[in-house]
PDB file of N, CA and C in Angstrom:
ATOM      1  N   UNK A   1      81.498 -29.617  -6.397  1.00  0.00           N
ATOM      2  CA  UNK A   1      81.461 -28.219  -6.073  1.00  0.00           C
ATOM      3  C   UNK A   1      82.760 -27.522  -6.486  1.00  0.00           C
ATOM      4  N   UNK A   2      83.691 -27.599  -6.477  1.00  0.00           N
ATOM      5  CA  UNK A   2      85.139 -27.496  -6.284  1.00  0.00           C
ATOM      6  C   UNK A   2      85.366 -26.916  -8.096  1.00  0.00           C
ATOM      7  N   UNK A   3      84.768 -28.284  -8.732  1.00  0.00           N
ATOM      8  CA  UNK A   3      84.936 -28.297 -10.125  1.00  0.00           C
ATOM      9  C   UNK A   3      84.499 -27.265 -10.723  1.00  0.00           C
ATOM     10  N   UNK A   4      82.739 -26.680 -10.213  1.00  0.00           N
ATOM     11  CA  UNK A   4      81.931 -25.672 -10.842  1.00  0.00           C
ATOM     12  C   UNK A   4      82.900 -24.099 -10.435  1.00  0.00           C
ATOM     13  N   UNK A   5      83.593 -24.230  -8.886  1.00  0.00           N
ATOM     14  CA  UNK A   5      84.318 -22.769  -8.576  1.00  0.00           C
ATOM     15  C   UNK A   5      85.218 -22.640  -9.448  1.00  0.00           C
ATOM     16  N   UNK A   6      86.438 -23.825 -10.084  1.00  0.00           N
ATOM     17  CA  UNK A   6      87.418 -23.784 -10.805  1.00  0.00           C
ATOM     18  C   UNK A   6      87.042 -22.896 -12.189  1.00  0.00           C
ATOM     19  N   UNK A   7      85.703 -23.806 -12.612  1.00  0.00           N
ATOM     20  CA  UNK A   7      85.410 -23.539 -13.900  1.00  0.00           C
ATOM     21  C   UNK A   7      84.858 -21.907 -14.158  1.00  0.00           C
ATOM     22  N   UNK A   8      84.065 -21.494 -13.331  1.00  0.00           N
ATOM     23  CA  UNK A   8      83.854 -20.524 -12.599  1.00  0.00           C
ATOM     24  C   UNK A   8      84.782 -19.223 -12.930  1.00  0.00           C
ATOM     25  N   UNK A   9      86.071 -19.364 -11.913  1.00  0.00           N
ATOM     26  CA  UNK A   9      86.878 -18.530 -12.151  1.00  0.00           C
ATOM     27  C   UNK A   9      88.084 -18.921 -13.318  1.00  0.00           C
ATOM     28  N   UNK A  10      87.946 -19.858 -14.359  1.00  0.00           N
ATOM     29  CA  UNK A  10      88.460 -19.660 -15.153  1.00  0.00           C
ATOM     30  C   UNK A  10      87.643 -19.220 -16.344  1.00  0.00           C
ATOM     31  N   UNK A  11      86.270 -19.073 -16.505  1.00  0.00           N
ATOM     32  CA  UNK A  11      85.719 -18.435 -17.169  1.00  0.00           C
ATOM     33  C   UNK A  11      85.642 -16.815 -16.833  1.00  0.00           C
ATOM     34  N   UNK A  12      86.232 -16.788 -15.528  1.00  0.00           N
ATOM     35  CA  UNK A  12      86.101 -15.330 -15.185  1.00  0.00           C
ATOM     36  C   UNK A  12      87.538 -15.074 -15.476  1.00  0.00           C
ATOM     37  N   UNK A  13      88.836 -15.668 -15.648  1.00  0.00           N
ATOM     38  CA  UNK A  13      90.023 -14.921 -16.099  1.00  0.00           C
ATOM     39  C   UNK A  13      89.639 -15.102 -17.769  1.00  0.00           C
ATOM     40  N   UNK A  14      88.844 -15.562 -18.569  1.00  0.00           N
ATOM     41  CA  UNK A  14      89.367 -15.425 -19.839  1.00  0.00           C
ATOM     42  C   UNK A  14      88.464 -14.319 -20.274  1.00  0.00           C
ATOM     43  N   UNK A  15      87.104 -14.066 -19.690  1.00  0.00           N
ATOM     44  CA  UNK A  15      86.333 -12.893 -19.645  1.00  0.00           C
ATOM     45  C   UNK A  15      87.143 -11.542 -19.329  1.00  0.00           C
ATOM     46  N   UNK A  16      87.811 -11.332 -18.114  1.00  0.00           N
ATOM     47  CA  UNK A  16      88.856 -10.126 -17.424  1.00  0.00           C
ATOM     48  C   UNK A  16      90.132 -10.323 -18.815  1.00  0.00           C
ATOM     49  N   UNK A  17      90.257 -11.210 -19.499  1.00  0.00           N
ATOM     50  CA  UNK A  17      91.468 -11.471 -20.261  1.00  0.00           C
ATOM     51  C   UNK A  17      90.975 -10.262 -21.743  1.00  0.00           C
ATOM     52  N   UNK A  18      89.856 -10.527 -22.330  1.00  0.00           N
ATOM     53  CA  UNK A  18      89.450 -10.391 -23.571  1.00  0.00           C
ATOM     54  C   UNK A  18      89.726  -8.948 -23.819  1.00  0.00           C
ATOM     55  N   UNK A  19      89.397  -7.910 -22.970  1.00  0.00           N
ATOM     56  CA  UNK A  19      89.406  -6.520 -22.927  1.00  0.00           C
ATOM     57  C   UNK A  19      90.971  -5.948 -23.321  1.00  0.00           C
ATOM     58  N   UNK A  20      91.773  -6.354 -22.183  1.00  0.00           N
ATOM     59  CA  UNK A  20      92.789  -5.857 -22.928  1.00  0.00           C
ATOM     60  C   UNK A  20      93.844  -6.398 -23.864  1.00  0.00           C
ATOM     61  N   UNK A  21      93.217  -7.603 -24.202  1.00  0.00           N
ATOM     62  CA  UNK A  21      93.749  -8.602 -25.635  1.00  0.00           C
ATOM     63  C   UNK A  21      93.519  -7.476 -26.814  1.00  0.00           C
ATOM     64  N   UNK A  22      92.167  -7.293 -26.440  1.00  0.00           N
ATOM     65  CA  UNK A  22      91.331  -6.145 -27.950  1.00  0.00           C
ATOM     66  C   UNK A  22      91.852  -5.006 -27.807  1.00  0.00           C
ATOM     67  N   UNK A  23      92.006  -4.043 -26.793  1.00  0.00           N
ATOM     68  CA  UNK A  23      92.196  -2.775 -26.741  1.00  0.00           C
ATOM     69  C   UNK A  23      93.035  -2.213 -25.549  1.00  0.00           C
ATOM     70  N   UNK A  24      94.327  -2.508 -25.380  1.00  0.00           N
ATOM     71  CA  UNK A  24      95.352  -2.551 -24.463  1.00  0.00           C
ATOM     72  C   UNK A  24      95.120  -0.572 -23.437  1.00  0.00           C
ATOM     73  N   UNK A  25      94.619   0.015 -24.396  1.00  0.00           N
ATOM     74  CA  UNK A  25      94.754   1.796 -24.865  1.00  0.00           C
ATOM     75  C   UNK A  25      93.726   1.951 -24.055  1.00  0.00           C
ATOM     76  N   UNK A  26      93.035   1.231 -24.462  1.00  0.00           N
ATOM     77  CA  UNK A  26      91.229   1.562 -23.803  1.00  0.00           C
ATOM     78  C   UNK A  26      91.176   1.341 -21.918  1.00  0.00           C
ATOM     79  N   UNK A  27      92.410   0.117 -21.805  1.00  0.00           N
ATOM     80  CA  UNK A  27      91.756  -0.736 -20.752  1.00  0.00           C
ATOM     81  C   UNK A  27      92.944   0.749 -19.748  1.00  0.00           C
ATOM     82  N   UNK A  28      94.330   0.889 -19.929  1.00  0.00           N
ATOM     83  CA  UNK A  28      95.045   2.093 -19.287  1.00  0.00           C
ATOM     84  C   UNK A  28      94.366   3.092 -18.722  1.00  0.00           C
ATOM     85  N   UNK A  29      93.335   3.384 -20.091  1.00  0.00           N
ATOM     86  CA  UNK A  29      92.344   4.650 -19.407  1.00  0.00           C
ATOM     87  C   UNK A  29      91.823   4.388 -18.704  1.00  0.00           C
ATOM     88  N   UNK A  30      91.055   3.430 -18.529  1.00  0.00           N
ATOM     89  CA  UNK A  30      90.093   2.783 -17.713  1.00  0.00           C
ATOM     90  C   UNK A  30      90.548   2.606 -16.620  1.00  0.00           C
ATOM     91  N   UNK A  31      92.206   2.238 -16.558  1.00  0.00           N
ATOM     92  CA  UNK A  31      92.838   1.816 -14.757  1.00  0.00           C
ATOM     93  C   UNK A  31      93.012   3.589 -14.333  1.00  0.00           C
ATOM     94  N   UNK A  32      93.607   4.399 -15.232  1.00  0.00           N
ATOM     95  CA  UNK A  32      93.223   5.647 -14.870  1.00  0.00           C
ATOM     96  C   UNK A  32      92.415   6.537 -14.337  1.00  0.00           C
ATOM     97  N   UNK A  33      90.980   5.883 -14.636  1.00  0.00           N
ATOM     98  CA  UNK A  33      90.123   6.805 -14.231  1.00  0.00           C
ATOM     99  C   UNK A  33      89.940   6.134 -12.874  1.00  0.00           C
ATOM    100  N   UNK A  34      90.161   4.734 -12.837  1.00  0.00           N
ATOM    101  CA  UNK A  34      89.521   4.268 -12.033  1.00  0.00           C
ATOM    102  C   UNK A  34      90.232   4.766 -10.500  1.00  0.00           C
ATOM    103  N   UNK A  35      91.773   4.185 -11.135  1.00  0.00           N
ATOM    104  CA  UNK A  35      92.462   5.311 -10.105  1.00  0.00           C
ATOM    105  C   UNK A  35      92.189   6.400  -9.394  1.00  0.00           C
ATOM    106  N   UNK A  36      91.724   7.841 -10.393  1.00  0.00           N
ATOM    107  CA  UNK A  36      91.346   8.823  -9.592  1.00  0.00           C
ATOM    108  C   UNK A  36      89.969   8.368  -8.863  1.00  0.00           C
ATOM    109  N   UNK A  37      89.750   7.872  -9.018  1.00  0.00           N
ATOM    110  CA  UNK A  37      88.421   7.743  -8.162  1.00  0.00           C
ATOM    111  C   UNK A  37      88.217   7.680  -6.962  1.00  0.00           C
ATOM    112  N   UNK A  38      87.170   8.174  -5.826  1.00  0.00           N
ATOM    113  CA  UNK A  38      87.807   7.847  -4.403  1.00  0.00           C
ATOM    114  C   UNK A  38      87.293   6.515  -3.977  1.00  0.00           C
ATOM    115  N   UNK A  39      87.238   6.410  -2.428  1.00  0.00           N
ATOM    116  CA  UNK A  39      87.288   4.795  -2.104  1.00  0.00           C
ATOM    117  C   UNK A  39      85.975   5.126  -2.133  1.00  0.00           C
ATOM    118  N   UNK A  40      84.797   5.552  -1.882  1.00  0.00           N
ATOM    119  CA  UNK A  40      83.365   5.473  -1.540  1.00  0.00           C
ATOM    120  C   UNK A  40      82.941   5.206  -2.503  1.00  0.00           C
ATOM    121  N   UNK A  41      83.677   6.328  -3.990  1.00  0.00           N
ATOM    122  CA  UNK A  41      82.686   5.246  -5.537  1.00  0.00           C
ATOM    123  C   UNK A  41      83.491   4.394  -5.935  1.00  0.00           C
ATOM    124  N   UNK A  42      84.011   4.049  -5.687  1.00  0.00           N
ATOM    125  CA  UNK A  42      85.335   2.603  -6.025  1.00  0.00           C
ATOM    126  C   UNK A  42      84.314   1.392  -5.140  1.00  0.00           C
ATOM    127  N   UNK A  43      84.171   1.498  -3.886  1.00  0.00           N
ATOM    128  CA  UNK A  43      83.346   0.856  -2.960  1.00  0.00           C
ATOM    129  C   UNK A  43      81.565   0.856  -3.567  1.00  0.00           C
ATOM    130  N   UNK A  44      81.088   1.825  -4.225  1.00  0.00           N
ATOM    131  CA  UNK A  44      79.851   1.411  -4.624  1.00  0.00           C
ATOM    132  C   UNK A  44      79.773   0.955  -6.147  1.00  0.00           C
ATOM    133  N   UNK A  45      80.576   1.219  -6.830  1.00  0.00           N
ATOM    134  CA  UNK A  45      80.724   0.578  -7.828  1.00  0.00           C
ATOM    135  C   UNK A  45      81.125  -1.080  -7.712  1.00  0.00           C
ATOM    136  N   UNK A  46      81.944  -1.599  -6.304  1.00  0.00           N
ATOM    137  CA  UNK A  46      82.196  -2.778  -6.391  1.00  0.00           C
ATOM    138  C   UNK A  46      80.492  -3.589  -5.892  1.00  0.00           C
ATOM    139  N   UNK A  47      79.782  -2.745  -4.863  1.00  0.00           N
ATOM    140  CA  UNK A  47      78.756  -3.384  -4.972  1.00  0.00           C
ATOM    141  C   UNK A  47      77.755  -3.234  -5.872  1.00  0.00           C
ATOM    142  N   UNK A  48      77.660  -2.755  -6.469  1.00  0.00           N
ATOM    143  CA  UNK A  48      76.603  -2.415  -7.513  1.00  0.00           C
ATOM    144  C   UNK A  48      77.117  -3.849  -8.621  1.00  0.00           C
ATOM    145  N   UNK A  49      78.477  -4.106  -8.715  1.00  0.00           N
ATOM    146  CA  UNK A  49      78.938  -5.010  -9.068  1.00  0.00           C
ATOM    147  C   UNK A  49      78.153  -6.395  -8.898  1.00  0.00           C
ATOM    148  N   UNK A  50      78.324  -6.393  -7.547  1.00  0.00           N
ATOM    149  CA  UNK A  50      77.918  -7.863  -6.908  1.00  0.00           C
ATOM    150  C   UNK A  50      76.471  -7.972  -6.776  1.00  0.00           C
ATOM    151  N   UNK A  51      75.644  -6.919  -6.311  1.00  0.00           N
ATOM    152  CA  UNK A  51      74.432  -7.013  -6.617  1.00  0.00           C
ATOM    153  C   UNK A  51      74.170  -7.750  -8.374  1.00  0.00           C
ATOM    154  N   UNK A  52      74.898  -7.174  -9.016  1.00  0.00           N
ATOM    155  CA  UNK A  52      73.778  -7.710 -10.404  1.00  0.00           C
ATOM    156  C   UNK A  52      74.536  -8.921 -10.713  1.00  0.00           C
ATOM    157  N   UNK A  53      75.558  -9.397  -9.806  1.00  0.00           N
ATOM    158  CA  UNK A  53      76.178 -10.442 -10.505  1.00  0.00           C
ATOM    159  C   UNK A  53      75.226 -11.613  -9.580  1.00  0.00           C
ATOM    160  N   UNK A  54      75.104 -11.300  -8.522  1.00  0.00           N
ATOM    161  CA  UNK A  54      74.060 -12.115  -7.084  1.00  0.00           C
ATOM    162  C   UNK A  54      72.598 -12.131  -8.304  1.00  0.00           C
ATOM    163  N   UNK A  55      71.959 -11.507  -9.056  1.00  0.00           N
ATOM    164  CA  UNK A  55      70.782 -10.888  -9.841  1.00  0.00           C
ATOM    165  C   UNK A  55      70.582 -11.629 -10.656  1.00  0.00           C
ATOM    166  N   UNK A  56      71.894 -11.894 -11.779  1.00  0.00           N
ATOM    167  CA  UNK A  56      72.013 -12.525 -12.674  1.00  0.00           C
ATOM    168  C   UNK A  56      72.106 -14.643 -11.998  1.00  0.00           C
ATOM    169  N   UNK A  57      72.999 -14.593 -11.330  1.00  0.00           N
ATOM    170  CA  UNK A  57      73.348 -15.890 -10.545  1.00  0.00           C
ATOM    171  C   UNK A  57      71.811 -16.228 -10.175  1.00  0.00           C
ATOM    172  N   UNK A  58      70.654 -15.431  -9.021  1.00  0.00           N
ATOM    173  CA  UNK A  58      69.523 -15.832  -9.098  1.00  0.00           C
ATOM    174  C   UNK A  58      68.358 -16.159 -10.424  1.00  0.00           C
ATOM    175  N   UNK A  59      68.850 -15.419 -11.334  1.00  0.00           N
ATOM    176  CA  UNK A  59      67.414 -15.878 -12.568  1.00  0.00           C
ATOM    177  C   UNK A  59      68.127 -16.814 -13.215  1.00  0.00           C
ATOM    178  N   UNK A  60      69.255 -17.026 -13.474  1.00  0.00           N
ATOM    179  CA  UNK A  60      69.872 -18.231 -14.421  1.00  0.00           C
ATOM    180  C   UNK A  60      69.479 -19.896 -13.289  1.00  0.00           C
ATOM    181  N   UNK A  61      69.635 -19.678 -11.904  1.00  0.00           N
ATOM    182  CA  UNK A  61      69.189 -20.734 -11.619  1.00  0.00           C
ATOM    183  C   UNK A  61      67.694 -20.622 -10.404  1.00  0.00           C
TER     184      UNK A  61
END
């Protein structure tokens, strides 16, 4: 179990890695906007997040 979380979240830092490897410019704006944003769509954007990641996790297994 341990092994699959490791692997897991190191496929999830080289995924979070790739974006601003490619486009350093792109990803600033992006902490920018995200910034202005308030906590309620900051908060539904994180679940809307987890829903499709829970979505995806159910049809792959």
């Amino acid at each position: 179990m341990w092994e699959t979380l490791l692997s897991a979240f190191a496929l999830l830092l080289v995924i979070e890695g790739i974006a601003p490897f490619l486009n350093p410019a792109g990803v600033r704006r992006l902490l920018l906007m995200i910034n202005q944003m308030d906590d309620m769509a900051l908060r539904m954007a994180g679940l809307v997040s987890m829903l499709l990641g829970l979505t995806l996790l159910y049809i792959v297994h």
